[in-house]
Protein backbone atom coordinates (compact mmCIF):
# COMPACT_ATOMS: atom_id res chain seq x y z
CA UNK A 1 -45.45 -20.18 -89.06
CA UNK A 2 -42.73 -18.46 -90.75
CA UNK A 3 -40.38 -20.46 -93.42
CA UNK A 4 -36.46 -20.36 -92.36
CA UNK A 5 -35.33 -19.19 -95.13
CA UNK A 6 -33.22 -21.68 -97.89
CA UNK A 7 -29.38 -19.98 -96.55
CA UNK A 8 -30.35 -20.32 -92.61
CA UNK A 9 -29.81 -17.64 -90.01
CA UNK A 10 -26.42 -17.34 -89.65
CA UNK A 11 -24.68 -15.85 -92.82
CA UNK A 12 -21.07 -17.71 -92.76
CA UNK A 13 -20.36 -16.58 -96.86
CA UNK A 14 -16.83 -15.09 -97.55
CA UNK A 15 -16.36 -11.22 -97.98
CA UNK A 16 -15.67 -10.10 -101.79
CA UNK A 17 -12.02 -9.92 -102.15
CA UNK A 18 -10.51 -6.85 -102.58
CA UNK A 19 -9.30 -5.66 -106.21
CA UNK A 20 -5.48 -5.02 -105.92
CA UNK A 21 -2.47 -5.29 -107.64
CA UNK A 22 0.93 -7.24 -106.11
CA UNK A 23 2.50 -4.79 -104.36
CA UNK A 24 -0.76 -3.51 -102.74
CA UNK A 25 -1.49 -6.52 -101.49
CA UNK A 26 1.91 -7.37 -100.47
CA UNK A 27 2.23 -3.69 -98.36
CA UNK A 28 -1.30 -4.22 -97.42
CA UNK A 29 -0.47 -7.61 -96.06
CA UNK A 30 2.80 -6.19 -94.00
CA UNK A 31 0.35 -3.57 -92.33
CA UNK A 32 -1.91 -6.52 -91.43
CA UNK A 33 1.27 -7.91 -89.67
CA UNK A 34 2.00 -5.22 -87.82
CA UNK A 35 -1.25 -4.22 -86.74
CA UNK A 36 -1.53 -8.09 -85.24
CA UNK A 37 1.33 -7.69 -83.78
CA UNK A 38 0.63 -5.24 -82.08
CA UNK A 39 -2.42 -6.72 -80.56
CA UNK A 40 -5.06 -4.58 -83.27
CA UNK A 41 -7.12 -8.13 -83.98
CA UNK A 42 -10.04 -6.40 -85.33
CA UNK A 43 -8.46 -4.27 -88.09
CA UNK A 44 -5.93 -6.50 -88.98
CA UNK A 45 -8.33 -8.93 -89.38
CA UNK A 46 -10.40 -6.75 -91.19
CA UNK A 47 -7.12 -6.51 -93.64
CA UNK A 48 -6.42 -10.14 -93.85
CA UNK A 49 -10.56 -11.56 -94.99
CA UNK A 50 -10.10 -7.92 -97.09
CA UNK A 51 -7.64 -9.89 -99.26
CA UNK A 52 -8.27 -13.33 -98.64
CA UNK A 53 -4.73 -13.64 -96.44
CA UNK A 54 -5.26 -17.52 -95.79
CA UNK A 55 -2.59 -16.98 -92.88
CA UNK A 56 -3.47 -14.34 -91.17
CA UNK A 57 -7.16 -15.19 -91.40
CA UNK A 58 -5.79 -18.44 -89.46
CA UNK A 59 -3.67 -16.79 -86.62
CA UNK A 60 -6.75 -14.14 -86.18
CA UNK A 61 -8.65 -17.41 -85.64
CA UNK A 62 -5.89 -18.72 -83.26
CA UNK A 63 -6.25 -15.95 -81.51
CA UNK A 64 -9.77 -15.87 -80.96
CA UNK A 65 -9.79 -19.92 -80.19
CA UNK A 66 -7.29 -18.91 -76.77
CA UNK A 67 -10.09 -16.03 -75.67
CA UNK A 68 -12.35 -19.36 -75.81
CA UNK A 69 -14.27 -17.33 -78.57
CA UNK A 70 -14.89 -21.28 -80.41
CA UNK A 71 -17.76 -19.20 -82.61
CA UNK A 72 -15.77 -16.21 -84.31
CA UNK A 73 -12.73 -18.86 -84.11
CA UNK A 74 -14.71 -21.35 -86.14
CA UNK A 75 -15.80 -18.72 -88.45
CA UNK A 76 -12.52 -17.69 -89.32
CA UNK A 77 -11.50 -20.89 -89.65
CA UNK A 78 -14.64 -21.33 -92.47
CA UNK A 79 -13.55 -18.16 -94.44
CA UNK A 80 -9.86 -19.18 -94.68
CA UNK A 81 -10.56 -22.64 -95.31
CA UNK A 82 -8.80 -24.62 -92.67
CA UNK A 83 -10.32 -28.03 -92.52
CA UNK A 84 -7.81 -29.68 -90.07
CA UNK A 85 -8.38 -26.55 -87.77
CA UNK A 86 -12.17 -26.71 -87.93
CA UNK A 87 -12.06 -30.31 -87.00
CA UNK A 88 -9.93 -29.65 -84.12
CA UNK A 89 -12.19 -27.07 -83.14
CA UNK A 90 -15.35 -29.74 -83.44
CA UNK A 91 -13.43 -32.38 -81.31
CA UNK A 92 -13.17 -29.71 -78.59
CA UNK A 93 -16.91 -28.78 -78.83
CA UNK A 94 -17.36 -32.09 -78.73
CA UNK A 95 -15.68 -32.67 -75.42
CA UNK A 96 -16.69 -29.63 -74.28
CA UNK A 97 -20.58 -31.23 -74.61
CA UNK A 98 -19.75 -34.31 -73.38
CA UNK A 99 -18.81 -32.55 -69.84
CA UNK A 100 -21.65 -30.79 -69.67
CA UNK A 101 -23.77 -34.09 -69.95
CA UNK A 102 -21.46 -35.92 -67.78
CA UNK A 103 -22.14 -33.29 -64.64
């Protein structure tokens, strides 16, 4: 039988940041905005774990936790760190479980 290897199977470690200066990152994070804003998730999120945007890493996550996407939420919420987020998430996994057992 095949060993599972020592980092698991599910690959949850952050993107390397990328190397800008201030203003870069500043523009960069405005563009981020906008493109969230105006409902382009997937490349402003691409933007935001780009540069380590704590916030918008967050709200990408809030958005994906109302689609009831709890995985990419929960990621997200790994990368940015959010602890009190990722425990809220858990409680509702949690009582999402205990229905299921309860049917």
């Amino acid at each position: 039988m095949a060993e599972i290897p020592k980092e698991g199977f599910i690959k949850t470690t952050a993107p390397k940041r990328a190397a800008v200066d201030s203003a870069q990152k500043a523009a960069l994070i405005r563009k981020g905005n906008q493109l969230f804003n105006k409902g382009d998730i997937g490349m402003a999120k691409k933007i935001f774990l780009s540069l380590g945007y704590t916030d918008g890493i967050i709200r990408s996550g809030n958005f994906y936790y109302k689609k009831a996407d709890y995985w990419e939420a929960y990621r997200l919420y790994s990368l940015a760190p959010a602890p009190d987020r990722i425990e809220s998430l858990a409680r509702r996994m949690a009582e999402i479980v205990r229905g299921w057992i309860n049917e």
